[in-house]
PDB file of N, CA and C in Angstrom:
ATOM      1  N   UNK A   1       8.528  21.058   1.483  1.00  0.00           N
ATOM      2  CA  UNK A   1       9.669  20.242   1.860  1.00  0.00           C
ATOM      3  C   UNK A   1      10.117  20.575   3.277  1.00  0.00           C
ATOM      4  N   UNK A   2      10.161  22.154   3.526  1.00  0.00           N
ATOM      5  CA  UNK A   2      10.895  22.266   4.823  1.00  0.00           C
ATOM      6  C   UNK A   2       9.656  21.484   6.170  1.00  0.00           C
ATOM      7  N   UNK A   3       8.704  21.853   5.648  1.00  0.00           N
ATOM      8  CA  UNK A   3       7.214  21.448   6.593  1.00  0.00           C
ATOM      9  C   UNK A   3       7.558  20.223   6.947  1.00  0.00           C
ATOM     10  N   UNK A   4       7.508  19.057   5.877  1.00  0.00           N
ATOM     11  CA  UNK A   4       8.016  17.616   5.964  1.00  0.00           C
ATOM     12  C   UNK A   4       9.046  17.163   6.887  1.00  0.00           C
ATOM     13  N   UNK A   5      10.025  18.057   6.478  1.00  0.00           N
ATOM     14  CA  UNK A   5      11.157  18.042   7.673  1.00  0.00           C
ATOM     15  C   UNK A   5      10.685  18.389   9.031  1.00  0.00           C
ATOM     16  N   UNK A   6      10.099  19.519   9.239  1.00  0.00           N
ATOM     17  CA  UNK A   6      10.182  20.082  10.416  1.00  0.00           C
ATOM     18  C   UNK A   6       9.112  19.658  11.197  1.00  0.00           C
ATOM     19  N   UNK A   7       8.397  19.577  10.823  1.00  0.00           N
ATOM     20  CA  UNK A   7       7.210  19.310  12.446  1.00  0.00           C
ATOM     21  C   UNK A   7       7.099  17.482  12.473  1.00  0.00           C
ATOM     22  N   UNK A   8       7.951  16.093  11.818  1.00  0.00           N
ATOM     23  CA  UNK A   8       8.140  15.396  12.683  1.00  0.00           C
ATOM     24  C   UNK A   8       9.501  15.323  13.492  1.00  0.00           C
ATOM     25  N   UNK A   9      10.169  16.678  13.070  1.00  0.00           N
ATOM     26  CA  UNK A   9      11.443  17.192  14.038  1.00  0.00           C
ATOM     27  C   UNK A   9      11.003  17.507  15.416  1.00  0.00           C
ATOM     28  N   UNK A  10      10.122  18.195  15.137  1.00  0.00           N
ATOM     29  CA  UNK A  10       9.448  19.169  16.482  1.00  0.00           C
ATOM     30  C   UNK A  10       8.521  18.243  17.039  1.00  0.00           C
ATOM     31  N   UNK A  11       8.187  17.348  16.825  1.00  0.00           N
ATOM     32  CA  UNK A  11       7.015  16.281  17.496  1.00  0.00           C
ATOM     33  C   UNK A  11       7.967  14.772  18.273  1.00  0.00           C
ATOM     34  N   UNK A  12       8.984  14.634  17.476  1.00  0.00           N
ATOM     35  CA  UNK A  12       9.923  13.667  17.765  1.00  0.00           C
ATOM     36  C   UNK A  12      10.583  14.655  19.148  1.00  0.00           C
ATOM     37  N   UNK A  13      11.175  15.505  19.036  1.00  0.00           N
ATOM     38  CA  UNK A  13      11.975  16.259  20.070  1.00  0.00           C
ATOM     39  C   UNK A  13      10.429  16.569  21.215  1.00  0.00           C
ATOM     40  N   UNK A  14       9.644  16.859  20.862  1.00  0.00           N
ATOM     41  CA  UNK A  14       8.209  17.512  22.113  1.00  0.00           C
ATOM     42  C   UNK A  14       8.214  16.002  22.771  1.00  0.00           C
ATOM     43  N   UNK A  15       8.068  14.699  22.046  1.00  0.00           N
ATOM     44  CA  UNK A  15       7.918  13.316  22.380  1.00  0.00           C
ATOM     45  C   UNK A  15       8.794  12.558  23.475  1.00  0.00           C
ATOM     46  N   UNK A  16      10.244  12.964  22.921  1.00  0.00           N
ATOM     47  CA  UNK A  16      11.098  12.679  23.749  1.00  0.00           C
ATOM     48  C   UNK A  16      11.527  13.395  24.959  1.00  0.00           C
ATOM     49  N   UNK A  17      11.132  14.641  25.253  1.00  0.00           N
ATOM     50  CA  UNK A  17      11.086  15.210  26.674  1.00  0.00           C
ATOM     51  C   UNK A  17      10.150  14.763  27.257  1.00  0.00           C
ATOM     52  N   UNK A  18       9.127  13.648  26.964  1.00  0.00           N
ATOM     53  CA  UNK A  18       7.902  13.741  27.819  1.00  0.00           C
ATOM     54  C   UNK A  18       7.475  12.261  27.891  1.00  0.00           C
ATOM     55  N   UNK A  19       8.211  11.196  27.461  1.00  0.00           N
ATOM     56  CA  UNK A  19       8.559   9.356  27.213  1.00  0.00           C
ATOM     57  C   UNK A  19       9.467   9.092  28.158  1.00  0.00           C
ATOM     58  N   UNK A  20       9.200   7.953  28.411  1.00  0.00           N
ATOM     59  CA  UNK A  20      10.761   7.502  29.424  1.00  0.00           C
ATOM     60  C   UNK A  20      11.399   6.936  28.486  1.00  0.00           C
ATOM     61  N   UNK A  21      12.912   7.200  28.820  1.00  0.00           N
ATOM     62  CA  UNK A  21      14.057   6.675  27.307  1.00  0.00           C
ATOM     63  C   UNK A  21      14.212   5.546  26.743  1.00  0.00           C
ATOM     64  N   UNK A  22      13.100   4.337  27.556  1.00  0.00           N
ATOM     65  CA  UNK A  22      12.987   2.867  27.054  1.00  0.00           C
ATOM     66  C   UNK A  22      11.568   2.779  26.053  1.00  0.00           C
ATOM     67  N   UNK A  23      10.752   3.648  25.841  1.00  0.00           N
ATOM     68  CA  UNK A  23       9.869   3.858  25.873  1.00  0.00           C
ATOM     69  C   UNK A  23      10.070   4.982  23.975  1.00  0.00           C
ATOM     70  N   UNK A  24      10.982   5.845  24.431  1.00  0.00           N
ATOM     71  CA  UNK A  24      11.300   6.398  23.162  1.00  0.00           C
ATOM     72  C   UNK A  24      11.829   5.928  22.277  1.00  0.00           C
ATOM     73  N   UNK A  25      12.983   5.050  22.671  1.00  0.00           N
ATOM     74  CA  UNK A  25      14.124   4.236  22.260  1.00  0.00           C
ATOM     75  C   UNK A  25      13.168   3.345  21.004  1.00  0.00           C
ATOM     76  N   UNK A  26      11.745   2.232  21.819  1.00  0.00           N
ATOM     77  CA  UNK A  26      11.177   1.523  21.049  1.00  0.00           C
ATOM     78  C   UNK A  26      10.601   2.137  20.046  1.00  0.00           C
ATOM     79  N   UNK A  27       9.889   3.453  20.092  1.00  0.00           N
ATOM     80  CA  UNK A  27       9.276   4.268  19.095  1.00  0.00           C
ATOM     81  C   UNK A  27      10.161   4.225  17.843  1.00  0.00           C
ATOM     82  N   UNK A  28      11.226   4.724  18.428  1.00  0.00           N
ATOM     83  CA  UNK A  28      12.302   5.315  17.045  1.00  0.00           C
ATOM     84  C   UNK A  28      12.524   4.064  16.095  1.00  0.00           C
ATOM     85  N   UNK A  29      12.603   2.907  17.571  1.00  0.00           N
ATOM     86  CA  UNK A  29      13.033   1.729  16.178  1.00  0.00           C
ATOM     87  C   UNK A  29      11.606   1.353  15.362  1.00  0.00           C
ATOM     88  N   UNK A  30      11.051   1.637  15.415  1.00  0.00           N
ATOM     89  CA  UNK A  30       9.405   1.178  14.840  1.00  0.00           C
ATOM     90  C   UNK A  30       9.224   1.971  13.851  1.00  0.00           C
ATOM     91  N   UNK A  31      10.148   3.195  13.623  1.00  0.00           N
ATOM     92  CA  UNK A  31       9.777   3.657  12.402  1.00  0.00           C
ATOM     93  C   UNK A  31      10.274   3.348  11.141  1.00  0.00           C
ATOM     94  N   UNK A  32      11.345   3.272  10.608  1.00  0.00           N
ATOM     95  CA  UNK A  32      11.735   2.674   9.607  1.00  0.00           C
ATOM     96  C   UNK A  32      10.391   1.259   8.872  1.00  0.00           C
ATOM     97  N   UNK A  33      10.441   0.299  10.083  1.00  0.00           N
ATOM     98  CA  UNK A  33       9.174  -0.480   9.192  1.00  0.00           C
ATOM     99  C   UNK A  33       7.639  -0.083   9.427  1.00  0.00           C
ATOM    100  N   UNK A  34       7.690   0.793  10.583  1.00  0.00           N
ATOM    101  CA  UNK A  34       5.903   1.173   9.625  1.00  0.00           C
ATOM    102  C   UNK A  34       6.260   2.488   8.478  1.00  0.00           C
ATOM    103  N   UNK A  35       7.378   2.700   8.411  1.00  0.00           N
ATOM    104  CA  UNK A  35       7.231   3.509   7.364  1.00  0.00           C
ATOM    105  C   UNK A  35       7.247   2.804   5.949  1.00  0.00           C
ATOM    106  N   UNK A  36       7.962   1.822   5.746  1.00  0.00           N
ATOM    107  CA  UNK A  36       8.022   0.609   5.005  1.00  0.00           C
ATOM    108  C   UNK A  36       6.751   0.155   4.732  1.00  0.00           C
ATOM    109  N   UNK A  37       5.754  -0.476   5.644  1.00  0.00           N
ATOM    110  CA  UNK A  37       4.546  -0.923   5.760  1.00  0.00           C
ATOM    111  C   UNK A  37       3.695   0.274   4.982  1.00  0.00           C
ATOM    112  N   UNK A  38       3.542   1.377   5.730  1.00  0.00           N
ATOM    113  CA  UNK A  38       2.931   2.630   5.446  1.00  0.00           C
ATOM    114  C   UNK A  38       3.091   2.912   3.682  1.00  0.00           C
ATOM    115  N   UNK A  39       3.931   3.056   3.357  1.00  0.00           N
ATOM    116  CA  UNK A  39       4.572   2.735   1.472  1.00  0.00           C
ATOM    117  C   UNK A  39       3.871   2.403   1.257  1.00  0.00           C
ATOM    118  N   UNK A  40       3.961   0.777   1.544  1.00  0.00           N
ATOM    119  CA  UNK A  40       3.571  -0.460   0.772  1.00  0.00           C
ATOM    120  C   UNK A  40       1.490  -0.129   0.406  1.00  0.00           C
ATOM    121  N   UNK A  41       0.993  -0.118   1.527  1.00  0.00           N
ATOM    122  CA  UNK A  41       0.279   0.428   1.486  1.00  0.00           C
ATOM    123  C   UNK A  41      -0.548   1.251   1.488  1.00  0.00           C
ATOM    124  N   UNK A  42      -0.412   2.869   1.562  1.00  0.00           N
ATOM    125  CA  UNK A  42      -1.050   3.773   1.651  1.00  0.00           C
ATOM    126  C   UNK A  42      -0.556   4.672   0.188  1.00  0.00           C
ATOM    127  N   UNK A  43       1.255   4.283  -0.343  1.00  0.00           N
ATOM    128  CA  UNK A  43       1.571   4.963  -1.685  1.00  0.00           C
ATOM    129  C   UNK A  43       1.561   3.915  -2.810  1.00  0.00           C
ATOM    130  N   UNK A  44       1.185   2.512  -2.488  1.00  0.00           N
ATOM    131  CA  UNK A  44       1.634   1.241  -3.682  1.00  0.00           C
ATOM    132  C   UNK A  44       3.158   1.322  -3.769  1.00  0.00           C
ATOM    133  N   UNK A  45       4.155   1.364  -2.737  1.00  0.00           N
ATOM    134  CA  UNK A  45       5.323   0.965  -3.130  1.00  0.00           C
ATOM    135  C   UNK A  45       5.084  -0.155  -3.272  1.00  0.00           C
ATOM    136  N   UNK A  46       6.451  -0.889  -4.012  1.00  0.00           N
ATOM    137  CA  UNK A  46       6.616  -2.470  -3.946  1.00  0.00           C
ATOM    138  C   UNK A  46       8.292  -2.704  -3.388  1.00  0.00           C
ATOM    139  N   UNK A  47       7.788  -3.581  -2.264  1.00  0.00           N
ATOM    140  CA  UNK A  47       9.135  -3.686  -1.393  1.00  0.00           C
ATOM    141  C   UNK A  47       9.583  -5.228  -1.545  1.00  0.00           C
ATOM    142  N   UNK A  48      10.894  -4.959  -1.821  1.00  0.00           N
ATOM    143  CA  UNK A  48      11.898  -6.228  -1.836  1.00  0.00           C
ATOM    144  C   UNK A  48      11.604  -7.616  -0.358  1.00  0.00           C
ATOM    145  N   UNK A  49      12.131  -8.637  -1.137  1.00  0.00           N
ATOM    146  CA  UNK A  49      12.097  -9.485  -0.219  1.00  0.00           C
ATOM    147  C   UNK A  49      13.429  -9.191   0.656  1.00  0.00           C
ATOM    148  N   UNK A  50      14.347  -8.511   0.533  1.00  0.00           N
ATOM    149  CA  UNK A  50      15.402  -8.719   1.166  1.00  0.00           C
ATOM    150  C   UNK A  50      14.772  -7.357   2.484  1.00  0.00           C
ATOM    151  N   UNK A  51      13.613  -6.580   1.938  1.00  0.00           N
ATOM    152  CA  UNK A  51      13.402  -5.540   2.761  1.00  0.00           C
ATOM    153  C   UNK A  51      11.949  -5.920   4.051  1.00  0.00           C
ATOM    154  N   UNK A  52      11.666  -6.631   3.455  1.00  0.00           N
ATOM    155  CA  UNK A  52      10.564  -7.034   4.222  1.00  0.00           C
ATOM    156  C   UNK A  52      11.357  -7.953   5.542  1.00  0.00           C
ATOM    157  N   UNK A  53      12.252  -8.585   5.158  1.00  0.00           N
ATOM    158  CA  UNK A  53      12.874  -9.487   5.809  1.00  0.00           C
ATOM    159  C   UNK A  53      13.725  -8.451   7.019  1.00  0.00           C
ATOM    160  N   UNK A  54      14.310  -7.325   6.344  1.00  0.00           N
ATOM    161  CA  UNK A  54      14.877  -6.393   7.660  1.00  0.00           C
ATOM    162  C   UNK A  54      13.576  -5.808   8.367  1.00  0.00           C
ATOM    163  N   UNK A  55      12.458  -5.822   7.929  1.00  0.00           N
ATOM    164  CA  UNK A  55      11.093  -5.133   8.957  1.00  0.00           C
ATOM    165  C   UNK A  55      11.177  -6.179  10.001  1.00  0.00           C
ATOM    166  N   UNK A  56      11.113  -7.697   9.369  1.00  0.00           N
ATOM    167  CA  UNK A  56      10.490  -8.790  10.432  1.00  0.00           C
ATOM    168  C   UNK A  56      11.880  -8.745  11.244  1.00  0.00           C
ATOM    169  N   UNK A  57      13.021  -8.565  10.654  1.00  0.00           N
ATOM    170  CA  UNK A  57      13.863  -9.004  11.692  1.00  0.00           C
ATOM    171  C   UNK A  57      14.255  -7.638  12.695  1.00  0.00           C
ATOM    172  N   UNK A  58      13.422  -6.136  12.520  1.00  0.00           N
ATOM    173  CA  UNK A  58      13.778  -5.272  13.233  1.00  0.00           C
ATOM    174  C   UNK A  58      12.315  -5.223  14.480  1.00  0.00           C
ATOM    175  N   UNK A  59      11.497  -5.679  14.162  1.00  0.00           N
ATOM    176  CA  UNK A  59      10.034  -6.495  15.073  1.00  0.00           C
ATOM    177  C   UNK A  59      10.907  -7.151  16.174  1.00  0.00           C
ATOM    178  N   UNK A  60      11.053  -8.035  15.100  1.00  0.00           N
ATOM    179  CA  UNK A  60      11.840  -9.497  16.681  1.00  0.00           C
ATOM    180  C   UNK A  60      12.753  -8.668  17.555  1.00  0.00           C
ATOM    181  N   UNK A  61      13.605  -7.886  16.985  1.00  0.00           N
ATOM    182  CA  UNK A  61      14.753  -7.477  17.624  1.00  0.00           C
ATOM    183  C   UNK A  61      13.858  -6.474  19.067  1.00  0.00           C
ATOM    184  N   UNK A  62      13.107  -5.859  18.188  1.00  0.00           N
ATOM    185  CA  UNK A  62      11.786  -4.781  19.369  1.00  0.00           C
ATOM    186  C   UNK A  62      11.374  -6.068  20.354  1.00  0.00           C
ATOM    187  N   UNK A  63      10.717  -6.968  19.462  1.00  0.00           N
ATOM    188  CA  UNK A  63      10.463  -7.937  20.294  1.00  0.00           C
ATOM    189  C   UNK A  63      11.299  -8.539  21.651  1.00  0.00           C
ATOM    190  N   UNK A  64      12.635  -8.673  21.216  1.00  0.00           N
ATOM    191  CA  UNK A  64      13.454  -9.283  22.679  1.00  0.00           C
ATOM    192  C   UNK A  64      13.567  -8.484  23.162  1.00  0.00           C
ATOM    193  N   UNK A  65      14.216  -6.935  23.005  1.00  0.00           N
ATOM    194  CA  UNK A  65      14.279  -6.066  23.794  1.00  0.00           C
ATOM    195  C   UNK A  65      13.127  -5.950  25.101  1.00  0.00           C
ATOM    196  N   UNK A  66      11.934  -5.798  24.142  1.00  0.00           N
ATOM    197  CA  UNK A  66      10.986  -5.636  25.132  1.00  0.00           C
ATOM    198  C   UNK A  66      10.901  -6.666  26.041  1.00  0.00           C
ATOM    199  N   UNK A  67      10.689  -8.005  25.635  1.00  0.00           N
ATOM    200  CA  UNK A  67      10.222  -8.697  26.831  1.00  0.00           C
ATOM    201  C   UNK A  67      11.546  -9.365  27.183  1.00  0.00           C
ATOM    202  N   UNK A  68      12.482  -9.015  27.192  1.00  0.00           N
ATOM    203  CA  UNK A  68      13.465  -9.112  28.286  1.00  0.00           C
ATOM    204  C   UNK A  68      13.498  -9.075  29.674  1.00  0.00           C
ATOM    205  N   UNK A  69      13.763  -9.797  30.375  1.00  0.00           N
ATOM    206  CA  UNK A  69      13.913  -9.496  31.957  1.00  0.00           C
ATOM    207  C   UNK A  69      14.542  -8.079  31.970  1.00  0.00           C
ATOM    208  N   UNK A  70      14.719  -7.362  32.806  1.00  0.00           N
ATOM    209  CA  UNK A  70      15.447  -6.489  33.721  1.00  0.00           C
ATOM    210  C   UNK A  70      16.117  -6.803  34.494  1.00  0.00           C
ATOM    211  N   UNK A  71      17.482  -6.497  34.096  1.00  0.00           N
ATOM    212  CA  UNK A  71      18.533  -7.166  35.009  1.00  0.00           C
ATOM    213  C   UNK A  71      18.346  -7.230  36.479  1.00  0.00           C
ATOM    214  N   UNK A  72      19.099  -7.961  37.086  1.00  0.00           N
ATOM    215  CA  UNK A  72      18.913  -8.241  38.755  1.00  0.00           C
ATOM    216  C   UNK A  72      19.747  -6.852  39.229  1.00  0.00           C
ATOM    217  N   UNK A  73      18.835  -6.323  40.351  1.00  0.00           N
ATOM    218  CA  UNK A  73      19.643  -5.309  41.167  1.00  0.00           C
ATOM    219  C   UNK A  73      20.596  -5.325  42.169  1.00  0.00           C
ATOM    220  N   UNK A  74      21.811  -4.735  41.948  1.00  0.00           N
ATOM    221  CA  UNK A  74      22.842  -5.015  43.139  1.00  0.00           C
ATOM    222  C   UNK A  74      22.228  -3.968  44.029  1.00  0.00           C
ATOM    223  N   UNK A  75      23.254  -4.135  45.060  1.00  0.00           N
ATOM    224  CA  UNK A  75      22.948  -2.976  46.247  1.00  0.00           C
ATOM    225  C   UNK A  75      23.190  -1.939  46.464  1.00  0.00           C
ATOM    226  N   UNK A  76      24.083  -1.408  45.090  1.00  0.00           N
ATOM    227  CA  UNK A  76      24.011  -0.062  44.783  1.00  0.00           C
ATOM    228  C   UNK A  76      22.926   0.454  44.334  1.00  0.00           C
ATOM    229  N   UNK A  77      22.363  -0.417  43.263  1.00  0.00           N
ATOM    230  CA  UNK A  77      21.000   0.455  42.838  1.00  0.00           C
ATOM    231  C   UNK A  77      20.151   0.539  43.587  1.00  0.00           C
ATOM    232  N   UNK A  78      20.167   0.249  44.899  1.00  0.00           N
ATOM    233  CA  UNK A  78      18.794   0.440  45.927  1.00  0.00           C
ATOM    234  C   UNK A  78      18.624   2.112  46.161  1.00  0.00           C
TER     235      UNK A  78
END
């Protein structure tokens, strides 16, 4: 149990000193549904329709984030 806990503690924390924070940010949200996915298929969970529906709608959400523009730069940020 403590193992389980601890080394994707220590791999998540080694990960994030060494990702840029837009870059980590997307990781973290991606886990909840491949862990979902991962269940479904690698233990035979059986997942709800109301749960499948928060995977697709936490995708899209990755989805806009990512291909979002980047805001326009003022002339401070130069």
């Amino acid at each position: 149990m403590v193992v389980a806990t601890l080394v994707p503690n220590m791999l998540n924390t080694w990960a994030s000193s060494r990702l840029h924070p837009t870059l980590n940010a997307i990781v973290g949200m991606l886990t909840p549904p491949l862990t979902g996915v991962l269940g479904w298929l690698w233990l035979g969970e059986s997942l709800a329709g109301l749960q499948w529906f928060g995977m697709i709608l936490t995708l899209v959400g990755i989805g806009v984030s990512v291909l979002r523009p980047a805001p326009a730069r003022t002339g401070r940020d130069r």
